[in-house]
C-alpha atoms as a PDB file:
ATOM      1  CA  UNK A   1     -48.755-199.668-132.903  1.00  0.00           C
ATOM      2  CA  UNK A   2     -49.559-195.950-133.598  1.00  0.00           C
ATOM      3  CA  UNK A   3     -46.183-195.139-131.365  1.00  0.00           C
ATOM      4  CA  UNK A   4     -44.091-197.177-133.083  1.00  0.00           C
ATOM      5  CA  UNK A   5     -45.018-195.661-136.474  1.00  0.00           C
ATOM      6  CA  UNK A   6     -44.199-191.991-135.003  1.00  0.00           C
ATOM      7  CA  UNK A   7     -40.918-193.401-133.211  1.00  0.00           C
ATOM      8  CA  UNK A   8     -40.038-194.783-136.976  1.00  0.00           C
ATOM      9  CA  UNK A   9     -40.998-191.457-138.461  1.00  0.00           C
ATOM     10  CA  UNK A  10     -38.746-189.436-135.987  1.00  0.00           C
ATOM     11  CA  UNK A  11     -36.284-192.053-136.054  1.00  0.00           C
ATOM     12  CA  UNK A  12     -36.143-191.975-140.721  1.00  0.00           C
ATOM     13  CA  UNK A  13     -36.331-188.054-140.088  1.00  0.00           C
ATOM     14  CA  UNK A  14     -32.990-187.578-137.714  1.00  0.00           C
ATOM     15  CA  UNK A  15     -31.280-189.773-139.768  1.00  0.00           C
ATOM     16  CA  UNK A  16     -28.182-188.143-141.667  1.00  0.00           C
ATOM     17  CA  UNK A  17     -28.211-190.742-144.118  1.00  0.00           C
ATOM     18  CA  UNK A  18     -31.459-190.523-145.295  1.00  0.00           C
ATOM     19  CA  UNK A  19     -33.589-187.885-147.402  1.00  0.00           C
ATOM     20  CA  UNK A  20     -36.283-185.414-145.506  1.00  0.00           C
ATOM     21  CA  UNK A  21     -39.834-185.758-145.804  1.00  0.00           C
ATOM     22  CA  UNK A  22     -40.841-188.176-148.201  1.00  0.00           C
ATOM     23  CA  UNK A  23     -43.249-189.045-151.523  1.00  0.00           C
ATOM     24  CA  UNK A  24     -46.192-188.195-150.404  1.00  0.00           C
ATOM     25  CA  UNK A  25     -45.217-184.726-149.320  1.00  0.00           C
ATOM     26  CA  UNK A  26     -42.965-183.757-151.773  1.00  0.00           C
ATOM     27  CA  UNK A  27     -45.400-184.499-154.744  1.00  0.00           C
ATOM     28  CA  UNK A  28     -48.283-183.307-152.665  1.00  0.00           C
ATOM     29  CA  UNK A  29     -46.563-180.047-152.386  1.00  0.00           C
ATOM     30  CA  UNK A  30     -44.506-179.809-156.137  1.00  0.00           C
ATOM     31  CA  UNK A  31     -46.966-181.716-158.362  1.00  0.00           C
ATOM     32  CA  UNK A  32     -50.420-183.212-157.594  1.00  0.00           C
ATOM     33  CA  UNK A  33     -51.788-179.430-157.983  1.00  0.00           C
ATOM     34  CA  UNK A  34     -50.269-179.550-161.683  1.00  0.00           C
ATOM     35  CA  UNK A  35     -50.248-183.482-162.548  1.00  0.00           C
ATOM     36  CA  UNK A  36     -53.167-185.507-162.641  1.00  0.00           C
ATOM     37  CA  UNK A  37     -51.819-188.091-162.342  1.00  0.00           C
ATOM     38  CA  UNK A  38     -49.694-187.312-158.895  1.00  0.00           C
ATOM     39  CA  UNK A  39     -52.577-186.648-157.853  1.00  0.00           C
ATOM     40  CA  UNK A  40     -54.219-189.371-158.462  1.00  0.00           C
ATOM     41  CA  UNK A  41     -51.384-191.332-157.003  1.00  0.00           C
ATOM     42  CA  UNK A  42     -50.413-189.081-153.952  1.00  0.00           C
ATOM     43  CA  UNK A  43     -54.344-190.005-153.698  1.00  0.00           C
ATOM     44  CA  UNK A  44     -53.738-193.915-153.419  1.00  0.00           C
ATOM     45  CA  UNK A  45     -51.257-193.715-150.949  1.00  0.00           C
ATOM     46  CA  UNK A  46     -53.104-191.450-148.250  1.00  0.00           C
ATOM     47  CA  UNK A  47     -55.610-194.168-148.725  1.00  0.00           C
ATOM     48  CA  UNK A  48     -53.687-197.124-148.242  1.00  0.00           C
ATOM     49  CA  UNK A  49     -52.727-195.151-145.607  1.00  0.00           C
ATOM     50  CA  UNK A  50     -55.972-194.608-143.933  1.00  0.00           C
ATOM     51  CA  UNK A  51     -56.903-198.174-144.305  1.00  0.00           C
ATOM     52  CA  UNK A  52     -53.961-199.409-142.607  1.00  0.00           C
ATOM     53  CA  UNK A  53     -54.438-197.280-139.342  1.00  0.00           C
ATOM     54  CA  UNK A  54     -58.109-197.934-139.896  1.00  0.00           C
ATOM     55  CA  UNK A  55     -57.735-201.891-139.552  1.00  0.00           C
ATOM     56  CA  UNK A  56     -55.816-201.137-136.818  1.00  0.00           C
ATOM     57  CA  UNK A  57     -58.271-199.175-134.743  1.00  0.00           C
ATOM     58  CA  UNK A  58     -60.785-202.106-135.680  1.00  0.00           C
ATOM     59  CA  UNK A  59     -58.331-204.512-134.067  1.00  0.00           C
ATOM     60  CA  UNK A  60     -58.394-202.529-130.916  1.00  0.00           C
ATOM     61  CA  UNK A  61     -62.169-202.038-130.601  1.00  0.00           C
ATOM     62  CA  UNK A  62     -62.602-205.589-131.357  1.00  0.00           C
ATOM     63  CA  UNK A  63     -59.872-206.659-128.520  1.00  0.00           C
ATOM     64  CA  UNK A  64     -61.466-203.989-126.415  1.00  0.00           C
ATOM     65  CA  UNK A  65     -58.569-201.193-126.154  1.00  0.00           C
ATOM     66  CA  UNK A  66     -60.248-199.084-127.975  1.00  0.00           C
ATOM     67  CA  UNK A  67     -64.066-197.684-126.965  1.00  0.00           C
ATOM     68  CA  UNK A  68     -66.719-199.368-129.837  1.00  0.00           C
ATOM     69  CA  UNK A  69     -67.966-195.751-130.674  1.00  0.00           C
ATOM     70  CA  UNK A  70     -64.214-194.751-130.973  1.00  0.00           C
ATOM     71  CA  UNK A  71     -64.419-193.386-135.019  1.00  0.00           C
ATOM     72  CA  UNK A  72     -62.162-195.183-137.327  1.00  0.00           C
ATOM     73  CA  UNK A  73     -61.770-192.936-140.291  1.00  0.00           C
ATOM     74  CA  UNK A  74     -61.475-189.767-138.463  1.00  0.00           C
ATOM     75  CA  UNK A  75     -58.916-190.939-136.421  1.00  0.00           C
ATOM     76  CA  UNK A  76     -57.332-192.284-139.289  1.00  0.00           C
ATOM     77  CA  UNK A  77     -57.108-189.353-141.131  1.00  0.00           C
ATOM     78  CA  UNK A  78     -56.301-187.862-137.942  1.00  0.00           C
ATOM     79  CA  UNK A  79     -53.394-190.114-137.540  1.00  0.00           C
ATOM     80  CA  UNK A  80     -51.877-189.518-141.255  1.00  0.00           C
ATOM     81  CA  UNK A  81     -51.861-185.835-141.004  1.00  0.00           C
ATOM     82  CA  UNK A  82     -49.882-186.136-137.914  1.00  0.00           C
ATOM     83  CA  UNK A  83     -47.542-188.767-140.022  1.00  0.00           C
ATOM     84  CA  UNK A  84     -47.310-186.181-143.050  1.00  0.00           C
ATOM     85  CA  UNK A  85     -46.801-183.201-140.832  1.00  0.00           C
ATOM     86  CA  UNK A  86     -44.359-184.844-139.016  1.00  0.00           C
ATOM     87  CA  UNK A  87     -42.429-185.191-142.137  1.00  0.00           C
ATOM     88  CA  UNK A  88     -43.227-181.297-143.199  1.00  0.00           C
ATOM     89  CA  UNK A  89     -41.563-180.330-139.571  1.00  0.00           C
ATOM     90  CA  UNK A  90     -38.609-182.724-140.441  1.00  0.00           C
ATOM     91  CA  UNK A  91     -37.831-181.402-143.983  1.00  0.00           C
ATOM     92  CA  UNK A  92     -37.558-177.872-142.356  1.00  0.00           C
ATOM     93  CA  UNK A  93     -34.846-178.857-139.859  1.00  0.00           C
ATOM     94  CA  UNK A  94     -34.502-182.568-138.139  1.00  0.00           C
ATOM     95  CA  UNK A  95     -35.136-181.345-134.450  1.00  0.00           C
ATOM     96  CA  UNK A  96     -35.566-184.580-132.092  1.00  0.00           C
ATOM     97  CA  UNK A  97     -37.499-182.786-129.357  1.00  0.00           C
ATOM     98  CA  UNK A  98     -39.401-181.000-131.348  1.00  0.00           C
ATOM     99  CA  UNK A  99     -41.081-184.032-133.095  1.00  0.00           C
ATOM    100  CA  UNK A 100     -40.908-186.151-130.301  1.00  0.00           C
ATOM    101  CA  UNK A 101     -42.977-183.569-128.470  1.00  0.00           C
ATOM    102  CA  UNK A 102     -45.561-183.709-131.800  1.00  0.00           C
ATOM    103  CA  UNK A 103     -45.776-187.122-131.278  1.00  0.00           C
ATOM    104  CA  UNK A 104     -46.205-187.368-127.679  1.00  0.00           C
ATOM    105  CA  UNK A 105     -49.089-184.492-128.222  1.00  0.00           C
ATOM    106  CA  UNK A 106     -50.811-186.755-130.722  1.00  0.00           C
ATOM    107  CA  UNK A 107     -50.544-189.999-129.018  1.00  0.00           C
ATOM    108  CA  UNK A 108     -51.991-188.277-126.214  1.00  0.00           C
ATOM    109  CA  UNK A 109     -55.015-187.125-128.185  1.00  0.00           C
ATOM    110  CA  UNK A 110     -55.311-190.802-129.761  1.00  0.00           C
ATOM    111  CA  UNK A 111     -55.548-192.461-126.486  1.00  0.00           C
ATOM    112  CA  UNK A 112     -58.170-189.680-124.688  1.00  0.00           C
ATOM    113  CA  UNK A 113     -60.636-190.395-128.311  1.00  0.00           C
ATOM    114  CA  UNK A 114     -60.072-194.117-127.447  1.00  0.00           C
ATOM    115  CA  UNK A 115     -61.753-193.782-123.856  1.00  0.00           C
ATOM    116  CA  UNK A 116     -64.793-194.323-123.482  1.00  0.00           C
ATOM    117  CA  UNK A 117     -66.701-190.836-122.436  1.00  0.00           C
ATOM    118  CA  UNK A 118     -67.317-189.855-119.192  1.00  0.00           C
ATOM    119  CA  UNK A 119     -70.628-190.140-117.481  1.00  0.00           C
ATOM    120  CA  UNK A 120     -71.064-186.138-117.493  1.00  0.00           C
ATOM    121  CA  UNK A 121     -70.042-185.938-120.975  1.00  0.00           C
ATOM    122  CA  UNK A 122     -71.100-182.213-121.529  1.00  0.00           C
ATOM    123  CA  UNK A 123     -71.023-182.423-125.921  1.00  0.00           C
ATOM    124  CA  UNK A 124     -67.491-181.760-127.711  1.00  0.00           C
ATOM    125  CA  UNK A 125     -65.137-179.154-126.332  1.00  0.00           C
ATOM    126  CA  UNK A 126     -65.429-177.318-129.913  1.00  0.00           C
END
């Protein structure tokens, strides 16, 4: 499901016909700093956001893709500032490769969280 949200992404972003980037950047980046109530909305849509990738890491625990201790909300928010960075590289210049190869790098880190650790788990890399 996660893939098919980034192929979208990439797929909105080369698009000649359509406009770069979208809402959530632009009045991240122009407004929310200045507007209340940007904010407040830019605010409501990250967390619509973050619920919707969250229910869908439940799903995958509960169907066991996904390891139980696999952690919803950070890889939600994980997942959305790939989405709306994505969208930051695509404003600057539509390059295919280059954001395919930004989603391949963070569907790769989705899937290792989603493992369950090895037996000689020695702590967290960093």
């Amino acid at each position: 499901a996660v893939q098919q949200v980034f192929d979208l992404i990439v797929e909105q972003s080369i698009d000649p016909e359509r406009p770069r980037g979208c809402f959530v950047v632009a009045a991240t980046s122009e407004r929310s700093s200045a507007d209340s109530r940007t904010a407040t909305q830019v605010d409501e849509q990250l967390g619509i956001l973050y619920k919707l990738f969250e229910t869908v890491f439940d799903d995958a625990i509960e169907a066991g893709e996904f390891h139980p201790d696999f952690d919803t909300t950070r890889w939600a928010r994980f997942v959305v500032s790939a989405v709306q960075g994505i969208r930051v590289v695509a404003t600057a210049g539509p390059d295919e490769a280059t954001l395919r190869d930004i989603v391949t790098a963070n569907v790769t880190a989705l899937a290792a969280a989603a493992r369950p650790p090895a037996n000689n788990d020695c702590g967290p890399l960093i």
